[in-house]
C-alpha atoms as a PDB file:
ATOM      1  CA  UNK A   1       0.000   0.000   0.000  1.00  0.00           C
ATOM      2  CA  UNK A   2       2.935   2.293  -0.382  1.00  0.00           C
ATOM      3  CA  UNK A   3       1.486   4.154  -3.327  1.00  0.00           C
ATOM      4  CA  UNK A   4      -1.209   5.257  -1.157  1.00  0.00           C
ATOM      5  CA  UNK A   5      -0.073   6.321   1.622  1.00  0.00           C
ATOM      6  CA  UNK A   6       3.056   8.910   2.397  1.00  0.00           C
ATOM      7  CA  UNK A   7       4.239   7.649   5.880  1.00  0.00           C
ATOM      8  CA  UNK A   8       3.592   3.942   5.736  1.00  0.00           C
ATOM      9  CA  UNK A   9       6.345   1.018   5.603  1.00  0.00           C
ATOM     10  CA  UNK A  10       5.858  -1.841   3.575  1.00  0.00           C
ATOM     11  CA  UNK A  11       7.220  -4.944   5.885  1.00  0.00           C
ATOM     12  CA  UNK A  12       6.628  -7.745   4.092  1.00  0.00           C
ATOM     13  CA  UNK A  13       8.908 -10.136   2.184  1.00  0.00           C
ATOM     14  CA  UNK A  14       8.364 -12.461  -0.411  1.00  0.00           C
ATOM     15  CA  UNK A  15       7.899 -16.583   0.651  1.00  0.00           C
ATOM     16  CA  UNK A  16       8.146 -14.857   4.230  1.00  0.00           C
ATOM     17  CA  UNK A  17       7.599 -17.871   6.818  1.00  0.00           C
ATOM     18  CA  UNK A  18       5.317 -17.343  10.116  1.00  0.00           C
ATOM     19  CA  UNK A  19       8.036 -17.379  12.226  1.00  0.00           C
ATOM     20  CA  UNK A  20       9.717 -14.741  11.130  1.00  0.00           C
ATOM     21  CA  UNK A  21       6.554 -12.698  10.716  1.00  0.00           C
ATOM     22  CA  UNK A  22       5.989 -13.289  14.342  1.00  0.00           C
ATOM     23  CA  UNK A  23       9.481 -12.108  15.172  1.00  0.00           C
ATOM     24  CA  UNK A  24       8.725  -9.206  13.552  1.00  0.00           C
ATOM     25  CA  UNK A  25       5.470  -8.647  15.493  1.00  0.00           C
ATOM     26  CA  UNK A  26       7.698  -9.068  18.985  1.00  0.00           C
ATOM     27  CA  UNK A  27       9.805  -5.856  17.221  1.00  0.00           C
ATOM     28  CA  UNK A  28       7.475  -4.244  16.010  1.00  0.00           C
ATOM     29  CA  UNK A  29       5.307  -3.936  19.193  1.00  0.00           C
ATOM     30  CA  UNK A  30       7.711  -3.603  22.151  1.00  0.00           C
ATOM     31  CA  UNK A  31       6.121  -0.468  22.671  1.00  0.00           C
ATOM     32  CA  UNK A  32       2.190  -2.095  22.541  1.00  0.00           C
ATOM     33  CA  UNK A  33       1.342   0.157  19.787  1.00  0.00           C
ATOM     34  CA  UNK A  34       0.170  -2.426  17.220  1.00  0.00           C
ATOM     35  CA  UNK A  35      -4.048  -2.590  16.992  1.00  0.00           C
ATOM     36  CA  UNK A  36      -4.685  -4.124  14.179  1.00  0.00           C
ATOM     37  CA  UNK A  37      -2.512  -6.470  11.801  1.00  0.00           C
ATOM     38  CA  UNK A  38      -3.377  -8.264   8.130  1.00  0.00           C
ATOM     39  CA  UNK A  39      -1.715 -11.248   7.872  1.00  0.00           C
ATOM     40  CA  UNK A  40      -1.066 -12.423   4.377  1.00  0.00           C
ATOM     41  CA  UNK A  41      -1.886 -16.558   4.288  1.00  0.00           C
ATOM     42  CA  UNK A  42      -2.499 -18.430   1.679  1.00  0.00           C
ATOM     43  CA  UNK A  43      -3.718 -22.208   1.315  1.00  0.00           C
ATOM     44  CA  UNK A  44       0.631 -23.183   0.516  1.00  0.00           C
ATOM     45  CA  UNK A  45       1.395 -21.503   3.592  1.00  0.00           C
ATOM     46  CA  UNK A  46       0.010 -24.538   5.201  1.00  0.00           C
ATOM     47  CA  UNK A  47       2.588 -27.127   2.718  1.00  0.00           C
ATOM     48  CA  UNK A  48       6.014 -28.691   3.592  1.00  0.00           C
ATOM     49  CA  UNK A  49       6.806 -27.277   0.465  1.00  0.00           C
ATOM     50  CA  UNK A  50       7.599 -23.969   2.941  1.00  0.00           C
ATOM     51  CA  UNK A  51       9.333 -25.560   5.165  1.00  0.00           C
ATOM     52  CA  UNK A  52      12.318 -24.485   3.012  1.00  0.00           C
ATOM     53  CA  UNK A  53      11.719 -20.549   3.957  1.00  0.00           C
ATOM     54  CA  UNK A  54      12.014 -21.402   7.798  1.00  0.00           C
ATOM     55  CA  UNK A  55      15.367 -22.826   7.817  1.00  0.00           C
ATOM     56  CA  UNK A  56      18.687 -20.908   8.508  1.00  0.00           C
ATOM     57  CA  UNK A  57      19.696 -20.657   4.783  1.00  0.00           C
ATOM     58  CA  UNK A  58      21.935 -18.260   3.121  1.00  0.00           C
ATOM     59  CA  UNK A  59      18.864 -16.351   1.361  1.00  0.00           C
ATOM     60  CA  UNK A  60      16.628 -16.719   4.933  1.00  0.00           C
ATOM     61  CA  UNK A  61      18.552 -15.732   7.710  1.00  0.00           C
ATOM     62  CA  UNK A  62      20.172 -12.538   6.577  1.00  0.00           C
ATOM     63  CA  UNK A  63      16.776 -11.373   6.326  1.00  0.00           C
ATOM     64  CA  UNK A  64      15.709 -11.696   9.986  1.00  0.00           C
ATOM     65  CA  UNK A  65      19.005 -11.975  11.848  1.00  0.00           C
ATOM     66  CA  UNK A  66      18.588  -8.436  13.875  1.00  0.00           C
ATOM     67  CA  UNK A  67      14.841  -9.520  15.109  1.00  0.00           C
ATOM     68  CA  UNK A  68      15.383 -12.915  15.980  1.00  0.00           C
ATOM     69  CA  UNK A  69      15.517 -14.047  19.696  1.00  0.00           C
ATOM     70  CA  UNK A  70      17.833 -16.186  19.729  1.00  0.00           C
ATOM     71  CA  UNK A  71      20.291 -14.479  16.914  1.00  0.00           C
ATOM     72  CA  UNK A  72      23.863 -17.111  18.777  1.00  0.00           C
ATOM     73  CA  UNK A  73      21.273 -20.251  18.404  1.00  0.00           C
ATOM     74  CA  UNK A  74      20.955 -19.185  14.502  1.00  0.00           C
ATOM     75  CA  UNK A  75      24.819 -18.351  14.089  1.00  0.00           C
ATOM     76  CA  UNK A  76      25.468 -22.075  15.654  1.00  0.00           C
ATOM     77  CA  UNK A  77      23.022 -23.186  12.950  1.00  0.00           C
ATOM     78  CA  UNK A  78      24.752 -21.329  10.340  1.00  0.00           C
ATOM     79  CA  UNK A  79      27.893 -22.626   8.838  1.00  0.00           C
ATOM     80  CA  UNK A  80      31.172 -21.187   9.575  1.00  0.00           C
ATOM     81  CA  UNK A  81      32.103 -20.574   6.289  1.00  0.00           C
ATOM     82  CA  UNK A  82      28.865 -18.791   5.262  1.00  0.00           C
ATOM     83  CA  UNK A  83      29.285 -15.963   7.897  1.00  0.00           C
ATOM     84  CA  UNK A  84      31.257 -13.832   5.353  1.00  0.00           C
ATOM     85  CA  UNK A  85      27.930 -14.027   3.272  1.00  0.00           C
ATOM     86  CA  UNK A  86      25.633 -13.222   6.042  1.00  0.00           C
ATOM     87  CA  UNK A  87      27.888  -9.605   7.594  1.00  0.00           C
ATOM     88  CA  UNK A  88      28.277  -9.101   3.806  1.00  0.00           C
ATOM     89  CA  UNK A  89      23.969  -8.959   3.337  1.00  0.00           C
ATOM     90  CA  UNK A  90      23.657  -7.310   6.896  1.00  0.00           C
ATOM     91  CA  UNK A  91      25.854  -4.374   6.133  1.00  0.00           C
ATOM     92  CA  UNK A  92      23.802  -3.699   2.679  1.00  0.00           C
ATOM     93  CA  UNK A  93      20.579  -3.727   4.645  1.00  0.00           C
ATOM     94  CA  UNK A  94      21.916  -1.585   6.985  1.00  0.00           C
ATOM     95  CA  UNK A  95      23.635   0.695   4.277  1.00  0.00           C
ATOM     96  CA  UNK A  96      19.871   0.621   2.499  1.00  0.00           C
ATOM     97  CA  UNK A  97      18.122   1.458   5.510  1.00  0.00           C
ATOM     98  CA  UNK A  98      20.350   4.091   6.227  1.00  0.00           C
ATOM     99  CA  UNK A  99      20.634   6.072   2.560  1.00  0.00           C
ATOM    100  CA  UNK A 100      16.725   5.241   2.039  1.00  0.00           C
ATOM    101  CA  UNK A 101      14.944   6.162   5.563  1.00  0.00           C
ATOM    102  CA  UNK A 102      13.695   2.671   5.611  1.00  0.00           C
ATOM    103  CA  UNK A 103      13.144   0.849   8.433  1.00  0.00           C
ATOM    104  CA  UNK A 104      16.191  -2.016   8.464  1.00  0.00           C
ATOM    105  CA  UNK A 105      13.854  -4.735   9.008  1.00  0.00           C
ATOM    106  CA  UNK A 106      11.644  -2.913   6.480  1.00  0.00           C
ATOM    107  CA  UNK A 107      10.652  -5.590   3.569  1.00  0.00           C
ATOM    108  CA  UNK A 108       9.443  -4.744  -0.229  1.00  0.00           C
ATOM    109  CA  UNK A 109       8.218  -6.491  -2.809  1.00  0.00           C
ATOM    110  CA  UNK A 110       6.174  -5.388  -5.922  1.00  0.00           C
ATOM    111  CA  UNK A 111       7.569  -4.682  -9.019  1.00  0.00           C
ATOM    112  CA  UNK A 112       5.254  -3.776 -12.300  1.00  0.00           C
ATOM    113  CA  UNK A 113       5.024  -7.629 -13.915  1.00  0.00           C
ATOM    114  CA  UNK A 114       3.649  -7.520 -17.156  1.00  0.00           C
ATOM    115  CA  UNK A 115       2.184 -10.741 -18.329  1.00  0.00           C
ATOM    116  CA  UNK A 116      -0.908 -13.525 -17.648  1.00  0.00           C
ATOM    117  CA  UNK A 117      -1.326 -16.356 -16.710  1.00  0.00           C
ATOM    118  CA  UNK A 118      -0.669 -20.034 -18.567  1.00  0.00           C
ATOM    119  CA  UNK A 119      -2.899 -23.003 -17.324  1.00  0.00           C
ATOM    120  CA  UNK A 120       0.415 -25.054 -17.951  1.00  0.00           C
ATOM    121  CA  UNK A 121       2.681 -23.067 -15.627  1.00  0.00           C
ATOM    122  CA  UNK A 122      -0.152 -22.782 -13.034  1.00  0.00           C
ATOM    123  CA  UNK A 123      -0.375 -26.611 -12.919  1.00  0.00           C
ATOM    124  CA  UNK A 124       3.363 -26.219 -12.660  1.00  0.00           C
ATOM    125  CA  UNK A 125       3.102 -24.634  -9.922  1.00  0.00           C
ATOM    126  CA  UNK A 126       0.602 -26.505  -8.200  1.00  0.00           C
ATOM    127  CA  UNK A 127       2.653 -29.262  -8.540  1.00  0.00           C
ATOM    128  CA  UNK A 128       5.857 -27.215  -7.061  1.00  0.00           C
ATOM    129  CA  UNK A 129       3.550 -25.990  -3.968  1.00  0.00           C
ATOM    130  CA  UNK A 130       1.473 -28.981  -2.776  1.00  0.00           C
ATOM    131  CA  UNK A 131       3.000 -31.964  -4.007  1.00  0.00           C
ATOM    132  CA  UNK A 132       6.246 -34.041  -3.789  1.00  0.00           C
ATOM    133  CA  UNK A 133       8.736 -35.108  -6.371  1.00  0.00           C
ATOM    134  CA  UNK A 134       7.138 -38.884  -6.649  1.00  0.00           C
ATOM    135  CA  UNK A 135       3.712 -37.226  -6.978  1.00  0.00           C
ATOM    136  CA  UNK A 136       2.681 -37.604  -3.525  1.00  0.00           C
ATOM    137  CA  UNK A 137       1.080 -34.933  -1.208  1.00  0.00           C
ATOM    138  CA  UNK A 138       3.230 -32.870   0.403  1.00  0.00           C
ATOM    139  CA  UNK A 139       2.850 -32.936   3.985  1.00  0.00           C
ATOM    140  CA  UNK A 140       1.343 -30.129   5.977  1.00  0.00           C
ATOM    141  CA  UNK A 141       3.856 -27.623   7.931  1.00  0.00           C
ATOM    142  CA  UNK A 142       3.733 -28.469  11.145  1.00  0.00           C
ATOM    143  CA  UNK A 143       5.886 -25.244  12.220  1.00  0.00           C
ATOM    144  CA  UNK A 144       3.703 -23.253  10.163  1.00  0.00           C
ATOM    145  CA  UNK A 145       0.435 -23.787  11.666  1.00  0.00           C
ATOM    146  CA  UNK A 146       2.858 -23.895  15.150  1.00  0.00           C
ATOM    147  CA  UNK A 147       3.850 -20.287  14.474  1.00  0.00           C
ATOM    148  CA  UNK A 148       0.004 -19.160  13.187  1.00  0.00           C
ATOM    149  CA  UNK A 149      -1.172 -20.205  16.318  1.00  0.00           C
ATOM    150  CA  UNK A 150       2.128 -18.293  18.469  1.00  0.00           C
ATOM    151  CA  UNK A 151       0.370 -15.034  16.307  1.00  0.00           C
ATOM    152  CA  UNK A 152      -3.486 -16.021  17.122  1.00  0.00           C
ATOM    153  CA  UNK A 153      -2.450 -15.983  21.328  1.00  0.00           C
ATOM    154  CA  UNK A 154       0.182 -13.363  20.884  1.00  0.00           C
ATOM    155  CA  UNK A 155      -2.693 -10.737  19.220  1.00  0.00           C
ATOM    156  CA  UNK A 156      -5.300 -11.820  22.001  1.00  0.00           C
ATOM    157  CA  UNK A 157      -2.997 -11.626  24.398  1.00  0.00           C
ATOM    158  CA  UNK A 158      -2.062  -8.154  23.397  1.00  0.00           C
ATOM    159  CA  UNK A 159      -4.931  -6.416  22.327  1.00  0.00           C
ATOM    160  CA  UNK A 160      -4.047  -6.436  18.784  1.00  0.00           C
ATOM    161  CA  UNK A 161      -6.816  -6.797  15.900  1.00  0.00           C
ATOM    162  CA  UNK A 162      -5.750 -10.220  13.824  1.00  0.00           C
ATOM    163  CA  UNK A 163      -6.868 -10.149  10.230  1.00  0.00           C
ATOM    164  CA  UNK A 164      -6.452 -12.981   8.391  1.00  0.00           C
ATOM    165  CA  UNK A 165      -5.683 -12.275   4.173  1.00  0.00           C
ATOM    166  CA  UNK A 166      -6.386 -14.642   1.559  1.00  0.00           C
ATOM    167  CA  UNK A 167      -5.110 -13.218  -1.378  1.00  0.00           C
ATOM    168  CA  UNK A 168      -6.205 -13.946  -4.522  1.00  0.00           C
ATOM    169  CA  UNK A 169      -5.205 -16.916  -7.027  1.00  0.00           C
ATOM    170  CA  UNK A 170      -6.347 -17.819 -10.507  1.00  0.00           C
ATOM    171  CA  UNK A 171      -9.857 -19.716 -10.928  1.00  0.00           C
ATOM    172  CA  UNK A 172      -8.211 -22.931 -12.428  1.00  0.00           C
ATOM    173  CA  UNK A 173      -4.783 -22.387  -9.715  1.00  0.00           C
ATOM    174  CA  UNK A 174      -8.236 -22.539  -7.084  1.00  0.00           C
ATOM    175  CA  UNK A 175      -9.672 -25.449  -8.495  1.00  0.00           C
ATOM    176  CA  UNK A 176      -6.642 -27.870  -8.259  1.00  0.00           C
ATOM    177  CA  UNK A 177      -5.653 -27.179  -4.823  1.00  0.00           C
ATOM    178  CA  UNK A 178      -6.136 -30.192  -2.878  1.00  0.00           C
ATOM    179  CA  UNK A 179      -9.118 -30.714  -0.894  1.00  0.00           C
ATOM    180  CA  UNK A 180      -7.310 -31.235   2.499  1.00  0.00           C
ATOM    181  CA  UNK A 181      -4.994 -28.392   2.357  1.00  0.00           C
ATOM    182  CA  UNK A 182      -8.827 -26.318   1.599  1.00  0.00           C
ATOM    183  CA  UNK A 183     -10.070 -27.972   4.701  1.00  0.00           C
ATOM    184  CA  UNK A 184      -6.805 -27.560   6.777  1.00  0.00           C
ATOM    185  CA  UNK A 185      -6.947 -23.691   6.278  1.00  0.00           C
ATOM    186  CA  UNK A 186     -10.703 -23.243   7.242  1.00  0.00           C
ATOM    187  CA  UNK A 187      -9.572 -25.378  10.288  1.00  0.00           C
ATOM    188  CA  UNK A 188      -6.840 -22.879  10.985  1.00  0.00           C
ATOM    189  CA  UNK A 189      -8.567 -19.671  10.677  1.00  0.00           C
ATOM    190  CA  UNK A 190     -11.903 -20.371  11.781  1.00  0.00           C
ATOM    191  CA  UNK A 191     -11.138 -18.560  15.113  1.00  0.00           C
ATOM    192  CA  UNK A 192      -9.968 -15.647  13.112  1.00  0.00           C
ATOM    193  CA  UNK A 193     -11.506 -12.805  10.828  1.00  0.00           C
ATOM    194  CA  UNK A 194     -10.871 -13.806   6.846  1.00  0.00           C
ATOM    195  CA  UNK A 195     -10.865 -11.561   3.980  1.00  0.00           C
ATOM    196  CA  UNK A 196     -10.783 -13.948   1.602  1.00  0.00           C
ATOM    197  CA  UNK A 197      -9.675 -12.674  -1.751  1.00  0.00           C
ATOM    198  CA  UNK A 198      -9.296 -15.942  -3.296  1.00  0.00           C
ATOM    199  CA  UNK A 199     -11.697 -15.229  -5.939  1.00  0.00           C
ATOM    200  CA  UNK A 200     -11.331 -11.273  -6.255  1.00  0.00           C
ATOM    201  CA  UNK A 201      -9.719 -11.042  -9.695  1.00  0.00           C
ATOM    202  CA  UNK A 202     -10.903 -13.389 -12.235  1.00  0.00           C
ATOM    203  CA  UNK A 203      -9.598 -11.736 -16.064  1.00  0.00           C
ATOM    204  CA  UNK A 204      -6.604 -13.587 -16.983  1.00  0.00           C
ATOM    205  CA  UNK A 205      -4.214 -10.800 -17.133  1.00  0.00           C
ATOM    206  CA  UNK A 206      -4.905 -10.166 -13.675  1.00  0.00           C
ATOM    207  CA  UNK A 207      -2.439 -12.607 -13.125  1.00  0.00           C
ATOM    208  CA  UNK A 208       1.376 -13.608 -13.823  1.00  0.00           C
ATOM    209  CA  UNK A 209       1.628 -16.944 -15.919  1.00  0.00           C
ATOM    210  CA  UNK A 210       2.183 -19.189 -11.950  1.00  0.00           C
ATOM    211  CA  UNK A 211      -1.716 -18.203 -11.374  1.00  0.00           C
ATOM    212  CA  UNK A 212      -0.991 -17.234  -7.792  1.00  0.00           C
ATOM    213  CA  UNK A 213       0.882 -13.836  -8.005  1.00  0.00           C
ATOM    214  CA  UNK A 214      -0.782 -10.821  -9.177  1.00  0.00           C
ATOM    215  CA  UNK A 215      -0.091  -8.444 -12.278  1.00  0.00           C
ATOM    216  CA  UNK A 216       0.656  -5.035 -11.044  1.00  0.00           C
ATOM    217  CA  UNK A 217      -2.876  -3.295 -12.119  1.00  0.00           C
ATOM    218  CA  UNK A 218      -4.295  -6.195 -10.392  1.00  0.00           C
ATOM    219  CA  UNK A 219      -1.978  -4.863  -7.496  1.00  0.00           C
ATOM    220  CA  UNK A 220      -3.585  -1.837  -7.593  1.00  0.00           C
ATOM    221  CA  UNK A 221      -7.108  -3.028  -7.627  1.00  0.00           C
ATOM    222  CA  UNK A 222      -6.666  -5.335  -4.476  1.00  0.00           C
ATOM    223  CA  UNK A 223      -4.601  -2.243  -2.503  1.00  0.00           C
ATOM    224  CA  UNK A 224      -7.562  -0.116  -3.034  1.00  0.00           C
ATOM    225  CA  UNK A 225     -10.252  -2.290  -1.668  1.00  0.00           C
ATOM    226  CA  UNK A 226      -7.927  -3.203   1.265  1.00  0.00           C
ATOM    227  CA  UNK A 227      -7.628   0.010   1.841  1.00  0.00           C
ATOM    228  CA  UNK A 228     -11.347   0.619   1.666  1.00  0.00           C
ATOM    229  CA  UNK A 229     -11.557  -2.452   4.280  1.00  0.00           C
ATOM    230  CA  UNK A 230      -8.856  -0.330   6.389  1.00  0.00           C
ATOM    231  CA  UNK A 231     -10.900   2.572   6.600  1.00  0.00           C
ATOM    232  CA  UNK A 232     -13.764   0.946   7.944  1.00  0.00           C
ATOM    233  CA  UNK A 233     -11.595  -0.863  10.972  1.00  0.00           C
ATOM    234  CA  UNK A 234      -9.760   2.534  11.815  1.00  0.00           C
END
């Protein structure tokens, strides 16, 4: 929403796993300021296939490693020889936060995609997101529902407005999602308030060719009616 509004930071990161976004939470609201948060989560963010974005890999940890609690416990994780990488990516962010007023555990990602989507590279991705390499189901992420639940107590605990976002994803993208990761979310975020957005955009160029990331009109479209949703909960 950074278009729209003068003063706002954008904190999110791509493939962003929950417990980082619940780090982020505990830094964000050490002063108890925080009243309402919208928490991106789609039906994948429930797959082993995201297991891979909670691990203490050279692309993840850089990332996070100021906000996490235990930052020693993820250096011990982390291999020696890969510590040269990680100061390396710390001092950019730092560098960037500094030259660009950004907050340094500020996120972005949008960029103006220009395409649609392709019913083959959806199924592609389908494939990539909720199933394994010898065509089985992936497994559900047990950390991930761990951590969504961490958020659910943490915002009750502390007076903070939980808003669940499910953004939206191509008609035929919808349609071959399996059944039990459908019922597995609705189990998960029963106890919580849902925009669901699945369905919002439905023309074809609406979307890139994956069928579950967004064209950047379409960008525009869904930041104004979240922002009309905003409005109303201010």
């Amino acid at each position: 929403m950074e278009y729209l509004y003068k003063n706002n930071n954008n904190l999110g990161c791509n493939s962003e796993g929950l417990k980082f976004t619940y780090y982020k939470i505990l830094a964000l609201n050490k002063n108890k300021k925080l009243k309402t948060i919208y928490l991106g989560l789609s039906h994948h963010s429930f797959s082993g296939y995201f297991n891979a974005y909670l691990t203490n890999e050279m692309e993840v940890l850089p990332r996070y490693f100021v906000i996490t609690p235990k930052p020693m416990q993820m250096l011990n994780e982390y291999h020696f020889l890969n510590l040269h990488y990680l100061f390396k990516k710390q001092f950019k962010r730092a560098w960037d936060a500094f030259t660009t007023k950004r907050n340094f555990i500020e996120g972005h990602f949008s960029y103006p995609f220009k395409s649609q989507v392709s019913i083959k590279k959806s199924t592609k991705r389908i494939k990539q997101q909720f199933y394994q390499k010898n065509g089985t189901l992936q497994p559900f992420s047990t950390e991930q529902i761990q951590y969504l639940n961490v958020i659910k107590y943490y915002c009750r605990d502390n007076n903070i407005h939980l808003i669940i976002v499910n953004t939206p994803v191509y008609e035929s993208y919808f349609e071959n999602i399996p059944q039990n990761y459908k019922q597995v979310y609705e189990q998960n975020t029963r106890d919580c308030e849902v925009i669901d957005m699945s369905h919002f955009l439905t023309n074809k160029t609406d979307f890139l060719p994956d069928g579950d990331h967004i064209s950047f009109t379409a960008y525009k479209k869904c930041t104004a009616y979240l922002d009309s949703i905003v409005q109303l909960n201010k």
